[in-house]
C-alpha atoms as a PDB file:
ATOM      1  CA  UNK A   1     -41.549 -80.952  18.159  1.00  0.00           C
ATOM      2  CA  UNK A   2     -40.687 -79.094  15.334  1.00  0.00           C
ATOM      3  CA  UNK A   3     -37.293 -78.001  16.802  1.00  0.00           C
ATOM      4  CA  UNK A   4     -36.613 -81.409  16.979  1.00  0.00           C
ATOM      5  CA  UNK A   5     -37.347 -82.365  13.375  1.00  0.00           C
ATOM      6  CA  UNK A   6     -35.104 -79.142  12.417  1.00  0.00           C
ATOM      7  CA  UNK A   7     -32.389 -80.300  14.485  1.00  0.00           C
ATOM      8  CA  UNK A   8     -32.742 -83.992  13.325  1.00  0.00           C
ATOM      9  CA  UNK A   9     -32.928 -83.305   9.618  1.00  0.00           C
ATOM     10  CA  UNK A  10     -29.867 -80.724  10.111  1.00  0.00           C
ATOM     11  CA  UNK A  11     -27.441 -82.823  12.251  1.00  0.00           C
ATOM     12  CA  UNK A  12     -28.925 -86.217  11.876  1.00  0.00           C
ATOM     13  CA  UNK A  13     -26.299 -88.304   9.649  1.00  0.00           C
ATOM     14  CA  UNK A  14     -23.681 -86.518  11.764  1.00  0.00           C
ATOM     15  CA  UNK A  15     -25.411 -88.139  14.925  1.00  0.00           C
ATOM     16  CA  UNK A  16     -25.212 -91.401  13.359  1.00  0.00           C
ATOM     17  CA  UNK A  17     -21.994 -91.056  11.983  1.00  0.00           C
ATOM     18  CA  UNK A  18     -20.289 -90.236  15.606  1.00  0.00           C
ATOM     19  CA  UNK A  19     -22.086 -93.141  16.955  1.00  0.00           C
ATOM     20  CA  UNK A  20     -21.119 -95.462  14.155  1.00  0.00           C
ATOM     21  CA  UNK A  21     -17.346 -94.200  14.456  1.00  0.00           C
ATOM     22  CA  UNK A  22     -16.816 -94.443  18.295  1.00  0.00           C
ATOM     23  CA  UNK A  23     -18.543 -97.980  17.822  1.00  0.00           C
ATOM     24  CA  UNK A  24     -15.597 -98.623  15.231  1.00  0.00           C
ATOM     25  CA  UNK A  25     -13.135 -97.060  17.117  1.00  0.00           C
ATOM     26  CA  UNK A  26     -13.558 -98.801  20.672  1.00  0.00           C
ATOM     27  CA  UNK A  27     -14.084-102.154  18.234  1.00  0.00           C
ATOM     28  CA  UNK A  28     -10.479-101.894  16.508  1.00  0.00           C
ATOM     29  CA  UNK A  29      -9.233-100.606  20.110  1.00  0.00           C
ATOM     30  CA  UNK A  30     -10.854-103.641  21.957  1.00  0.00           C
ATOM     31  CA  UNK A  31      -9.936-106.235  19.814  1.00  0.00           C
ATOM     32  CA  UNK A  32      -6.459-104.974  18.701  1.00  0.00           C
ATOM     33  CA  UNK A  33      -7.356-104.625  14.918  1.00  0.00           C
ATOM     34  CA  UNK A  34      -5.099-101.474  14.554  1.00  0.00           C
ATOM     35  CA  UNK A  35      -2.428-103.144  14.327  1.00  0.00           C
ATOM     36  CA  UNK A  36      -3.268-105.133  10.989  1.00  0.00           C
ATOM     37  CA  UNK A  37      -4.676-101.437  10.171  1.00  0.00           C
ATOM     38  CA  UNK A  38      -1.667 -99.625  10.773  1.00  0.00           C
ATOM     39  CA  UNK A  39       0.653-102.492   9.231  1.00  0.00           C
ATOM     40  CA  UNK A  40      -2.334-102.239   5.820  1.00  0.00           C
ATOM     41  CA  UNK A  41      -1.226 -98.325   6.035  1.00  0.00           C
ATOM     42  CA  UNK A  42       2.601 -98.601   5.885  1.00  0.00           C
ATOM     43  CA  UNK A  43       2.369-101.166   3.411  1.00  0.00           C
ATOM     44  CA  UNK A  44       0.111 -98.710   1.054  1.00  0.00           C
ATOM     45  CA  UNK A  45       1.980 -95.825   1.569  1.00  0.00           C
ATOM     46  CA  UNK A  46       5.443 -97.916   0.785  1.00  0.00           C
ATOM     47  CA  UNK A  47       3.541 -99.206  -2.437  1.00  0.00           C
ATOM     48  CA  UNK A  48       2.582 -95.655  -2.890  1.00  0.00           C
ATOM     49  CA  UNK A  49       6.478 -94.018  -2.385  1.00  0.00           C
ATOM     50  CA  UNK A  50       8.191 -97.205  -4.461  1.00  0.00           C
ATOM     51  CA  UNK A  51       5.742 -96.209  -7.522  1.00  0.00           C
ATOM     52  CA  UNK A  52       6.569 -92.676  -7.126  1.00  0.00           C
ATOM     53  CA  UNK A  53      10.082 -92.607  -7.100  1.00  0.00           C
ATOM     54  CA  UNK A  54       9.893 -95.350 -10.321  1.00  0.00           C
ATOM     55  CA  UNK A  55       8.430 -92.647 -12.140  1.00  0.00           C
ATOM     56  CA  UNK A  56      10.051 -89.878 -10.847  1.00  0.00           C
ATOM     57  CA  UNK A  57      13.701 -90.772 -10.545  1.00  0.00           C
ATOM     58  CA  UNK A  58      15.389 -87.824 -12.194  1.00  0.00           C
ATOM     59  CA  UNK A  59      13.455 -85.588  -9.991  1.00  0.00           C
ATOM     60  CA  UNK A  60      14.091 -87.707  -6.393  1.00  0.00           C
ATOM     61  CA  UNK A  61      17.773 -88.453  -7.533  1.00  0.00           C
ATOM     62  CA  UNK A  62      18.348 -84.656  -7.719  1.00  0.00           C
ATOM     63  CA  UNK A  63      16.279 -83.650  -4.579  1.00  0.00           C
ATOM     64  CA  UNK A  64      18.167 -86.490  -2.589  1.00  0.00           C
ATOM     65  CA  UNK A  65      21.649 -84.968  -4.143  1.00  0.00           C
ATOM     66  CA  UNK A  66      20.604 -81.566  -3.119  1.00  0.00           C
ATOM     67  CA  UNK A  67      19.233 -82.892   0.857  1.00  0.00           C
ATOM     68  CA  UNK A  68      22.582 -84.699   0.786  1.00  0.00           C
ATOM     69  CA  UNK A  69      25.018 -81.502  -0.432  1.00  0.00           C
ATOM     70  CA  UNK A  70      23.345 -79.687   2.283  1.00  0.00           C
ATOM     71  CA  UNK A  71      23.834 -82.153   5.006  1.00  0.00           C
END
């Protein structure tokens, strides 16, 4: 019983975690969620890009000149 305790206290939140993830998972699969999850994703990371190249646009407009000249 003690083994047990060990191996709950050790691994326990991971145990719970997997169970609580492939719950999740087969959830968004089931019901088709993804796809307002992926379309949340491109929408952050196009937020994210547009803000970086505002505040770095010396630094893009040369690395896009330089990907260009070597094209």
């Amino acid at each position: 019983m003690e083994g047990y305790t060990k191996f709950w206290n050790k691994y326990g939140g991971a145990i719970i975690g997997l169970i609580v993830g492939v719950i999740l998972a087969m959830l968004i699969v089931f019901t088709n969620f993804y796809k307002v999850i992926l379309a949340i994703a491109i929408i952050i990371a196009c937020i994210w890009a547009g803000a970086y190249i505002h505040t770095n646009k010396e630094t893009v407009k040369e690395k896009t000149k330089n990907f260009i000249d070597k094209l």
